[in-house]
Each structure stands twice: as structure tokens, then as C-alpha cells.
Protein backbone atom coordinates (compact mmCIF):
# COMPACT_ATOMS: atom_id res chain seq x y z
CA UNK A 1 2.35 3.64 15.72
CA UNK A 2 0.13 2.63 12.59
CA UNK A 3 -0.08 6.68 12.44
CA UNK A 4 3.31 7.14 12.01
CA UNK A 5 4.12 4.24 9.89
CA UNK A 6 1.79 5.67 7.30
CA UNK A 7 3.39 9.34 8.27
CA UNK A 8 6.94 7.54 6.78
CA UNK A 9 5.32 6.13 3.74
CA UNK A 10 3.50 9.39 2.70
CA UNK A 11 6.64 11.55 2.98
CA UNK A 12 8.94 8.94 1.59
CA UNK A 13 6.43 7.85 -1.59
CA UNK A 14 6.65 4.54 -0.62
CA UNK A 15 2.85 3.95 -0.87
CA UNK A 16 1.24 1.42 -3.58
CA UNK A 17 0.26 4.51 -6.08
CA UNK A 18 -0.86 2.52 -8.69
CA UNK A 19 -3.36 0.34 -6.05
CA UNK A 20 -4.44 3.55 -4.38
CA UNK A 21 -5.27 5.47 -7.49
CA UNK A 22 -7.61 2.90 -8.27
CA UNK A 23 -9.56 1.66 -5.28
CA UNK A 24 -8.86 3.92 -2.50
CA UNK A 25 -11.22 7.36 -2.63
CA UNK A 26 -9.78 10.35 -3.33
CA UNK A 27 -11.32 13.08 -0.69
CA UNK A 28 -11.16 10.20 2.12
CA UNK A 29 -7.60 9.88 1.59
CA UNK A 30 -6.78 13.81 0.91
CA UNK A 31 -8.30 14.46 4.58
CA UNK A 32 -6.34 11.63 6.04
CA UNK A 33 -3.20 12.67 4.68
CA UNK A 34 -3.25 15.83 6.06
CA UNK A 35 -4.57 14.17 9.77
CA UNK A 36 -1.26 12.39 9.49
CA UNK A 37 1.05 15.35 7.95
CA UNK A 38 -0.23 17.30 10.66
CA UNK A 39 -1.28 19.84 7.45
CA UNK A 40 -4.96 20.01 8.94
CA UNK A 41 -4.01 21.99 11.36
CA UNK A 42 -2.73 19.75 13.89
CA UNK A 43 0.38 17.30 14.97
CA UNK A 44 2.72 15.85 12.57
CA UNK A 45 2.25 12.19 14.10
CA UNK A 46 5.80 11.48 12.92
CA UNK A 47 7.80 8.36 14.08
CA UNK A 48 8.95 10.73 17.27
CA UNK A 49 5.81 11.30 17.74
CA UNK A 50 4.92 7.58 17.84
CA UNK A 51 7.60 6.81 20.23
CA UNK A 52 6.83 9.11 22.91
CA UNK A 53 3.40 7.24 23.12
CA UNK A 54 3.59 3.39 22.85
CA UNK A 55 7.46 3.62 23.91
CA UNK A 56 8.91 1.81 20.19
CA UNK A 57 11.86 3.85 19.27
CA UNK A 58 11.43 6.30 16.12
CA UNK A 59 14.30 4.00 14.31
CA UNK A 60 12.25 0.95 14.82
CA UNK A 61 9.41 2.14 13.67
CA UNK A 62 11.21 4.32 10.69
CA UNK A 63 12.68 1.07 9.42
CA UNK A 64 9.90 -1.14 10.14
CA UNK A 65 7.35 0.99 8.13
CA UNK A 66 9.92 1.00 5.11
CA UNK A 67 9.62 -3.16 5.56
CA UNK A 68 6.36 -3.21 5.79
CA UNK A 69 6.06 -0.99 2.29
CA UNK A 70 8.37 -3.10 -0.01
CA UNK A 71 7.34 -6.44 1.30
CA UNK A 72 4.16 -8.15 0.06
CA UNK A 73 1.60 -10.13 0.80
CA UNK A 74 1.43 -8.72 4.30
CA UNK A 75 -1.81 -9.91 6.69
CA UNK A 76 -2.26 -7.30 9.35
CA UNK A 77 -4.78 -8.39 11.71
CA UNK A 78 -5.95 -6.38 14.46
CA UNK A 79 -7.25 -7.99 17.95
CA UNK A 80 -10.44 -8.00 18.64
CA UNK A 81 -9.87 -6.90 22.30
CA UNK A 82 -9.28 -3.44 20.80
CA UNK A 83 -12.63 -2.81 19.82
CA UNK A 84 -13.55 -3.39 23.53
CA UNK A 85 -11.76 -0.11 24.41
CA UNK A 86 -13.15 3.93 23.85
CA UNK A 87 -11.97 4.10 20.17
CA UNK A 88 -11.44 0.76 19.64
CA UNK A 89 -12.52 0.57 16.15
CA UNK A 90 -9.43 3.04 15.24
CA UNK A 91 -6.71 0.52 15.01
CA UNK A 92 -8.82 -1.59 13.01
CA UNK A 93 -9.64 1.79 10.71
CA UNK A 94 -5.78 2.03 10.91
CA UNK A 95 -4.71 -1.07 9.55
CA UNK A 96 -7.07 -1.77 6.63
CA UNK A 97 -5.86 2.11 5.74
CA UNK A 98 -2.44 0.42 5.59
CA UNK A 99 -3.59 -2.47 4.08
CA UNK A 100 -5.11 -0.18 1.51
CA UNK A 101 -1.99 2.30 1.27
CA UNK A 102 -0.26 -0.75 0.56
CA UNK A 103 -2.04 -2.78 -1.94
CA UNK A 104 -2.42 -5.71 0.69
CA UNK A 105 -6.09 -6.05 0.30
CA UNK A 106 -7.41 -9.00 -1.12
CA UNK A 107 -4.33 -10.10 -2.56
CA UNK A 108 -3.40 -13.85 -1.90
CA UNK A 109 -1.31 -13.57 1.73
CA UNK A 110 -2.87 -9.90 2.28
CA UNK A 111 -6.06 -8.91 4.43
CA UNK A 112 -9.38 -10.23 2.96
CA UNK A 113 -11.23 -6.88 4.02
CA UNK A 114 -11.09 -6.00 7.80
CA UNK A 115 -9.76 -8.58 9.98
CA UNK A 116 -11.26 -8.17 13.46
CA UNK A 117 -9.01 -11.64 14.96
CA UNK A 118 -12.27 -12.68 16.13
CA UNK A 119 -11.36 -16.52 16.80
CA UNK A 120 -12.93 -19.31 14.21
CA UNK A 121 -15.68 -21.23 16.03
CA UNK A 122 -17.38 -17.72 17.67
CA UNK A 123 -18.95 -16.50 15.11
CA UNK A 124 -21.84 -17.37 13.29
CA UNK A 125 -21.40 -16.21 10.12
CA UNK A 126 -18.70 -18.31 7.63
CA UNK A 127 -15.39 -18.05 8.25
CA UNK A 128 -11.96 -17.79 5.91
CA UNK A 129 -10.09 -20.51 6.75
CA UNK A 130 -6.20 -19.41 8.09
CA UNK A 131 -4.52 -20.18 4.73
CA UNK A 132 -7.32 -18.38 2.74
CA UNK A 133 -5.91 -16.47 -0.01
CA UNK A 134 -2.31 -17.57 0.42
CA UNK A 135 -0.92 -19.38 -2.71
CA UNK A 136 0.08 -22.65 -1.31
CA UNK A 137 4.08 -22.78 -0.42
CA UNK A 138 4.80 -19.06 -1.11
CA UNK A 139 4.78 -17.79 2.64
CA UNK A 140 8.28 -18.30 4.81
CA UNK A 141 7.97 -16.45 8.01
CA UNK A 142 11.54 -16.94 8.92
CA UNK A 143 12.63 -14.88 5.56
CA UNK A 144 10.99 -11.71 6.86
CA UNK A 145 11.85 -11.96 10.25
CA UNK A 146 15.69 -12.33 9.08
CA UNK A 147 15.17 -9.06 6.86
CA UNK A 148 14.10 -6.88 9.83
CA UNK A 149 17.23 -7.90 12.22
């Protein structure tokens, strides 16, 4: 699904040029453009693709991905359970691509780097605390869940 939300935002334009020009590398993201265009030589992992394998319709995901593009800060963190699986560090690849896309990385509210949702308290190395990088009284939940009904 993160493969076809990113498949909507590169034919629609609706990635964060001005971020991406900057920080994200040029040949990296060439090569993963055409992985998700299906211009490589393979599948067009379009929203129809999407739905015929984790069962969201292509309209959700279509008008979610379009959310997820004009709205900012977003915070996408990806379980740690996934990592436990063959491939498990793809979704987590995924995401900070679409943090990155995006211009949600290491923006107050966004993704500080790649966010594993390992919980606080497990690890041994410092932690970010939940509200790090949020500007105090500037996130409302509720707002964005109202937008996508």
C-alpha cells in the first residue's frame, strides 16, 4: 500500500519537490521511481494494484495518499513486529521514503529519522520522548481524522 501511495504522488506531482531536490539523492530516487512506475521493466504498483493485495480499496488508498501529501507534520511509524518477518525491513524502507517524498523528516510533528515503534523502556540507547519535535499545542488528531471521512 505504501507502494502505491507513492505510485499516486509521483504521477500526480504531489511530492515535496523543493524538500526532495535538496536532501533526497538523485540516482536512489530515479531507480525507485521507475520500481514504482513499473518503467524498470516491471508492474505498475498502482492503487489497483495495492488493493488486490492487502484488500484496501484503490479509492481509499487514491484519496488517502492525496491526504497524506497536502497534510503536514505527519509521523509515520512502522511496527517493529515487521522487521520480524522475510523482508521486514521494507516497510520501514517504505515509510521513511514517504517521509522523505514528503518533507516529513525531521520537521517538528514529522519522523525524527526511521521510527522502528520499538517501545520506550527496551532499548538501551536514549530515547525521543513521544512529543519530541512537536511544537507544543499545534497537533489535533480529531481535525485530520474529520478531513478523511
Amino acid at each position: 500500500m505504501m507502494i502505491a501511495i507513492a505510485n499516486v504522488w509521483f504521477k500526480e506531482h504531489l511530492c515535496d519537490r523543493e524538500f526532495v531536490d535538496k536532501w533526497v539523492e538523485p540516482e536512489g530516487l530515479k531507480r525507485w521511481k521507475a520500481y514504482v512506475l513499473g518503467t524498470d521493466g516491471g508492474v505498475d504498483k498502482t492503487p489497483q494494484w495495492a488493493e488486490g493485495i492487502c484488500g484496501v480499496p484503490a479509492e481509499t488508498i487514491e484519496e488517502f495518499a492525496r491526504l497524506y501529501a497536502r497534510s503536514k507534520p505527519v509521523n509515520l511509524n512502522v511496527s517493529l513486529s515487521m522487521g520480524r518477518q522475510f523482508y521486514g525491513e521494507n516497510p520501514t524502507r517504505a515509510a521513511m521514503y514517504l517521509q522523505a517524498l514528503t518533507g516529513n523528516t525531521f520537521i517538528p510533528g514529522g519522523t525524527p529519522a526511521a521510527e522502528t515503534g520499538l517501545p520506550l523502556g527496551r532499548s538501551t540507547a536514549p530515547s525521543p520522548r513521544v512529543d519530541w519535535q512537536r511544537i507544543p499545542g499545534t497537533y489535533d488528531p480529531p481535525t485530520l481524522m474529520a478531513a478523511f471521512k
